[in-house]
C-alpha atoms as a PDB file:
ATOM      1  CA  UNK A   1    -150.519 201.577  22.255  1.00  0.00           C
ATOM      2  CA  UNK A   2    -154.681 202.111  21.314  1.00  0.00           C
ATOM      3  CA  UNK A   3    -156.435 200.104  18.947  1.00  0.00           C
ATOM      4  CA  UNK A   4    -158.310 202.324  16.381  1.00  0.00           C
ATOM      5  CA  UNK A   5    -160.303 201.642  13.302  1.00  0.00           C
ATOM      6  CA  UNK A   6    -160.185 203.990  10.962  1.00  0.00           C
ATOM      7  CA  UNK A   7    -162.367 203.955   7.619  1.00  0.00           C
ATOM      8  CA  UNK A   8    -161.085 204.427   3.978  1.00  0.00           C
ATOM      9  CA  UNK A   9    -163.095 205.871   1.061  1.00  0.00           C
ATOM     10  CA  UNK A  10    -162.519 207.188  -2.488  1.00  0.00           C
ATOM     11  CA  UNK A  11    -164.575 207.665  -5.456  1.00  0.00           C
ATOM     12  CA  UNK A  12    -161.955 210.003  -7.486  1.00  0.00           C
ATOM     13  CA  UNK A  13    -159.427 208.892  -9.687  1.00  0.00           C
ATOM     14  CA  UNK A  14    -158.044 205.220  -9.864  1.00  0.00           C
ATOM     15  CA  UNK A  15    -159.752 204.612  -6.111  1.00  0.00           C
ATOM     16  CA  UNK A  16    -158.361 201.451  -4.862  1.00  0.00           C
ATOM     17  CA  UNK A  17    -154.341 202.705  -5.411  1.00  0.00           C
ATOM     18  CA  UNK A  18    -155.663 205.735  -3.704  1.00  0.00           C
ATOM     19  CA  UNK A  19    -157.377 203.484  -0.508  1.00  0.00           C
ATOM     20  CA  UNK A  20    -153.895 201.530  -0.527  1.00  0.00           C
ATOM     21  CA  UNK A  21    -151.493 204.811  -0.831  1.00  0.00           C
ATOM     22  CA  UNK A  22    -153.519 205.718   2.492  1.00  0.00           C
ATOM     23  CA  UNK A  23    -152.785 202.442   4.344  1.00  0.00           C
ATOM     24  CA  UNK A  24    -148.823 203.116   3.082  1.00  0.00           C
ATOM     25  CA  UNK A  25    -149.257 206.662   4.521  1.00  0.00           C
ATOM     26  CA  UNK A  26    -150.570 205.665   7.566  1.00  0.00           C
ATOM     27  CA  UNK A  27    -147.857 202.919   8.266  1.00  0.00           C
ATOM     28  CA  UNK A  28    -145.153 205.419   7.174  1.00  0.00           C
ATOM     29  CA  UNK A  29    -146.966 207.922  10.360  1.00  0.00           C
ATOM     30  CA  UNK A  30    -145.995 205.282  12.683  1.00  0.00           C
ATOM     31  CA  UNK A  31    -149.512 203.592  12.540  1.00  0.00           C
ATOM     32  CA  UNK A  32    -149.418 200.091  12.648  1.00  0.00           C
ATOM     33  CA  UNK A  33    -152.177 198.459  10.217  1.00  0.00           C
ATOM     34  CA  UNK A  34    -153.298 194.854  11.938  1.00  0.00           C
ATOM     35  CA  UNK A  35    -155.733 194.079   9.385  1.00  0.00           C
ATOM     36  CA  UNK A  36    -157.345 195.397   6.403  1.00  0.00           C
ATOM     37  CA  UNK A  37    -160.991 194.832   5.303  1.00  0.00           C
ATOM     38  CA  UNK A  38    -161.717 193.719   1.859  1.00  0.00           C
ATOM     39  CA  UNK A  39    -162.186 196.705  -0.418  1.00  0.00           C
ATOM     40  CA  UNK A  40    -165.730 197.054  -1.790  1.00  0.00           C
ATOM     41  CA  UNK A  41    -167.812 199.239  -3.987  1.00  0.00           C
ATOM     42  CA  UNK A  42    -170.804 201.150  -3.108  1.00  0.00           C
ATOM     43  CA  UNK A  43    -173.413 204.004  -3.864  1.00  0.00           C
ATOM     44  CA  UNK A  44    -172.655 207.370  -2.290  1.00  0.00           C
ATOM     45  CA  UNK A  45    -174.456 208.491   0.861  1.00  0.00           C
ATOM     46  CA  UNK A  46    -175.761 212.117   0.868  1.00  0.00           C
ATOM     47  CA  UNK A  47    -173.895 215.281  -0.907  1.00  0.00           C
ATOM     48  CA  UNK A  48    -173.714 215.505  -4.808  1.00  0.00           C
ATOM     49  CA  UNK A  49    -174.505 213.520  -7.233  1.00  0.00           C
ATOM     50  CA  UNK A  50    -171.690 211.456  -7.988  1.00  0.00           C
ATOM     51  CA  UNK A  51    -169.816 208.199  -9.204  1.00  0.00           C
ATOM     52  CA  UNK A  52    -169.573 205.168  -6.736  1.00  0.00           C
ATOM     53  CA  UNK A  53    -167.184 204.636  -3.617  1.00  0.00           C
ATOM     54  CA  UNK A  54    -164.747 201.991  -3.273  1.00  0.00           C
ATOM     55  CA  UNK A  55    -164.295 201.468   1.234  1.00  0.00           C
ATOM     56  CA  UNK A  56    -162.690 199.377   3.403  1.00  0.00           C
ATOM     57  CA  UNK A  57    -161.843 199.278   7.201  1.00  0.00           C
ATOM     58  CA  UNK A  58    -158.550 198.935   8.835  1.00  0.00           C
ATOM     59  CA  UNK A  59    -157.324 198.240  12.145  1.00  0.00           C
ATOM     60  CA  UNK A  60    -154.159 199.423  13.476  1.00  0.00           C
ATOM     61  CA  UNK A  61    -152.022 199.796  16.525  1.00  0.00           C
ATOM     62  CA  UNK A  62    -150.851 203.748  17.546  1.00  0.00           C
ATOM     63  CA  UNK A  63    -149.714 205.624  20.040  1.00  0.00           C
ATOM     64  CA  UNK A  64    -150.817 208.987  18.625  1.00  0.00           C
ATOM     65  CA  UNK A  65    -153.568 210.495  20.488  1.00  0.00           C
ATOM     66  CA  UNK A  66    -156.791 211.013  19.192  1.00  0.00           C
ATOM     67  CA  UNK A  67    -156.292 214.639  17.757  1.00  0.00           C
ATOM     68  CA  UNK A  68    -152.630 214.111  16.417  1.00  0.00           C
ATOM     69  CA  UNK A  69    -153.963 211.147  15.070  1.00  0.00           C
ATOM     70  CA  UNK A  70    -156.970 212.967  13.191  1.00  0.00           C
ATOM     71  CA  UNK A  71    -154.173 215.611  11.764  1.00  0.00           C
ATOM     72  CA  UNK A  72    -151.837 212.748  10.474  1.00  0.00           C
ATOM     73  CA  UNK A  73    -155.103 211.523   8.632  1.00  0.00           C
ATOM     74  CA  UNK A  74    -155.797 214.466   7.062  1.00  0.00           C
ATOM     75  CA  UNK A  75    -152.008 215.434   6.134  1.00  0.00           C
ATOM     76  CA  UNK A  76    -152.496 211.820   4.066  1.00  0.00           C
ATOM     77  CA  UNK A  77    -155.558 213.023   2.760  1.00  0.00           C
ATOM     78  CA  UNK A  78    -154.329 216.332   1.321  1.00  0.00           C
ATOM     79  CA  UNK A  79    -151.075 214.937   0.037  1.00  0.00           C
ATOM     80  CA  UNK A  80    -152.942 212.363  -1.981  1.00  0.00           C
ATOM     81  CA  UNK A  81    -155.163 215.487  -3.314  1.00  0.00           C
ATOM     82  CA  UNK A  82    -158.363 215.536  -1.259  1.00  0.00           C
ATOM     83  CA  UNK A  83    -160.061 218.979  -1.674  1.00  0.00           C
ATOM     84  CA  UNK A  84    -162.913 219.737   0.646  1.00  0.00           C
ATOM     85  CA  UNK A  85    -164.941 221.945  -1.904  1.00  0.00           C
ATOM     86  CA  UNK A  86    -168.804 220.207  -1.149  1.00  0.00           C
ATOM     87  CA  UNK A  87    -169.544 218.851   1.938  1.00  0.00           C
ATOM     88  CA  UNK A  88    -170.081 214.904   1.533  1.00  0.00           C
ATOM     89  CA  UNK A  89    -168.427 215.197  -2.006  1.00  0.00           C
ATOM     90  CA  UNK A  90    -166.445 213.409  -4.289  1.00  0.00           C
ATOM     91  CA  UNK A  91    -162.658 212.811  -3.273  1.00  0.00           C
ATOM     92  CA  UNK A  92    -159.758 211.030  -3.781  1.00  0.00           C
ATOM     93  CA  UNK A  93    -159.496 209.519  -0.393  1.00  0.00           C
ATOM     94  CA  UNK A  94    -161.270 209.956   2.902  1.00  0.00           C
ATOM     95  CA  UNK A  95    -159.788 208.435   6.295  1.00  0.00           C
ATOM     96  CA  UNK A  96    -162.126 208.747   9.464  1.00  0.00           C
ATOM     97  CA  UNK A  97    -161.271 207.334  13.068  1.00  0.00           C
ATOM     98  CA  UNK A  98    -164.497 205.387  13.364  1.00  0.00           C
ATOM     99  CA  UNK A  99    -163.367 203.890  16.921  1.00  0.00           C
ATOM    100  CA  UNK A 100    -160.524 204.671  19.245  1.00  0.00           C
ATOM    101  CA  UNK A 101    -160.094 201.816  22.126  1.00  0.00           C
ATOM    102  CA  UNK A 102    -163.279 202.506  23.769  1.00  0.00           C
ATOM    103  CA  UNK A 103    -162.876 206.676  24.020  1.00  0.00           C
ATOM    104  CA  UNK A 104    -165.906 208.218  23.971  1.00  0.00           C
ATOM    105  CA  UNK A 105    -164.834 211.777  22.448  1.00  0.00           C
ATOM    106  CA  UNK A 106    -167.176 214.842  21.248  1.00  0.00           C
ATOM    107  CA  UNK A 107    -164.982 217.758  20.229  1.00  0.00           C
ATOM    108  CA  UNK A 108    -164.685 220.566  17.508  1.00  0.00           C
ATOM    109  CA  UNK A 109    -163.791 218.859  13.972  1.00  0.00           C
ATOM    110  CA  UNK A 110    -163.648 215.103  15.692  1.00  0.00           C
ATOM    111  CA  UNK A 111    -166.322 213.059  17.575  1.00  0.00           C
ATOM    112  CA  UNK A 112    -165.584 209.226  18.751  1.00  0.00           C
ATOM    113  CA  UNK A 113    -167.131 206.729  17.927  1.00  0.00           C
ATOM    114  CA  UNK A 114    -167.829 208.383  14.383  1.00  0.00           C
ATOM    115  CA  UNK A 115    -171.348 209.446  14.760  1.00  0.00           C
ATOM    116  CA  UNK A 116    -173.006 207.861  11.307  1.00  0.00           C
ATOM    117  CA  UNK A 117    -170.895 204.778  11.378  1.00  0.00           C
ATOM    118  CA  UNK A 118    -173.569 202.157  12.272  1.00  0.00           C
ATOM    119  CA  UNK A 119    -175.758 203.361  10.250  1.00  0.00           C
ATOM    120  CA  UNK A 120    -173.982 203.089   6.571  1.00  0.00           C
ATOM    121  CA  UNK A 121    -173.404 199.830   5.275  1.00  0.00           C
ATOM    122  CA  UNK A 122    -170.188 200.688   4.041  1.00  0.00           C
ATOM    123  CA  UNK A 123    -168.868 200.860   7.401  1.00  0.00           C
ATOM    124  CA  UNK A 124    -170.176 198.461   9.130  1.00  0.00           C
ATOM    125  CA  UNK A 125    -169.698 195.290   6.547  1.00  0.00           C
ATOM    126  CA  UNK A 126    -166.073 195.931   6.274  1.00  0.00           C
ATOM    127  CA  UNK A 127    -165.519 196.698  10.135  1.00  0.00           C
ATOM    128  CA  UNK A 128    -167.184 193.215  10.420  1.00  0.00           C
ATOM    129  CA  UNK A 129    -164.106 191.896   9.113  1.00  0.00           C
ATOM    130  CA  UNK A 130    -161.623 193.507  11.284  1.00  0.00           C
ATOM    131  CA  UNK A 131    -163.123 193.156  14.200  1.00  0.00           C
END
């Protein structure tokens, strides 16, 4: 089994049932959540003008590899309505695999560690926790 952290946004409908319909979906994929972050609220970082973010940071157990495990994530994404219309823009949930064991991974669609993750606060404070 790998230890991955995966982050958790929305800023599109009722956002923290949305962040915790993810964390069911991922635990009904076979991914084992360890520990959640606390869920907090913050200011959008680059694309569209838009209404605030609610994040958090889990950690889980899973013996998916890295790319099944990126398809699982977005197969919870689109079946709680994420539409990828503007890049960076609002939606209704957003799971990224900020850190998988320590794999160091730079393909098409999926680079580990997530590239911008130390540099947005509302990564790194809730990772904090989890760690």
């Amino acid at each position: 089994m790998s230890i991955v952290y995966l982050g958790l946004g929305s800023n599109v409908g009722n956002r923290e049932e949305n962040i915790l319909a993810a964390v069911k979906g991922l635990e009904a994929g076979g991914i084992k959540v360890i520990k959640l972050s606390s869920i907090i609220e913050t200011d959008p970082v680059g694309g569209p003008v838009q209404g605030l973010f609610l994040n958090a940071v889990l950690k889980a157990e899973t013996s998916l590899p890295p790319l099944e495990l990126l398809k699982t994530c977005q197969g919870i994404e689109n079946a709680l309505g994420r539409v990828r219309v503007v890049n960076n823009g609002p939606r209704t949930i957003d799971i990224d695999i900020l850190l998988y064991d320590d794999l160091k991974l730079n393909v098409p669609g999926l680079v580990i560690p997530h590239p911008r993750m130390y540099e947005r606060e509302f990564v790194t404070r809730p990772l904090q926790e989890v760690i």
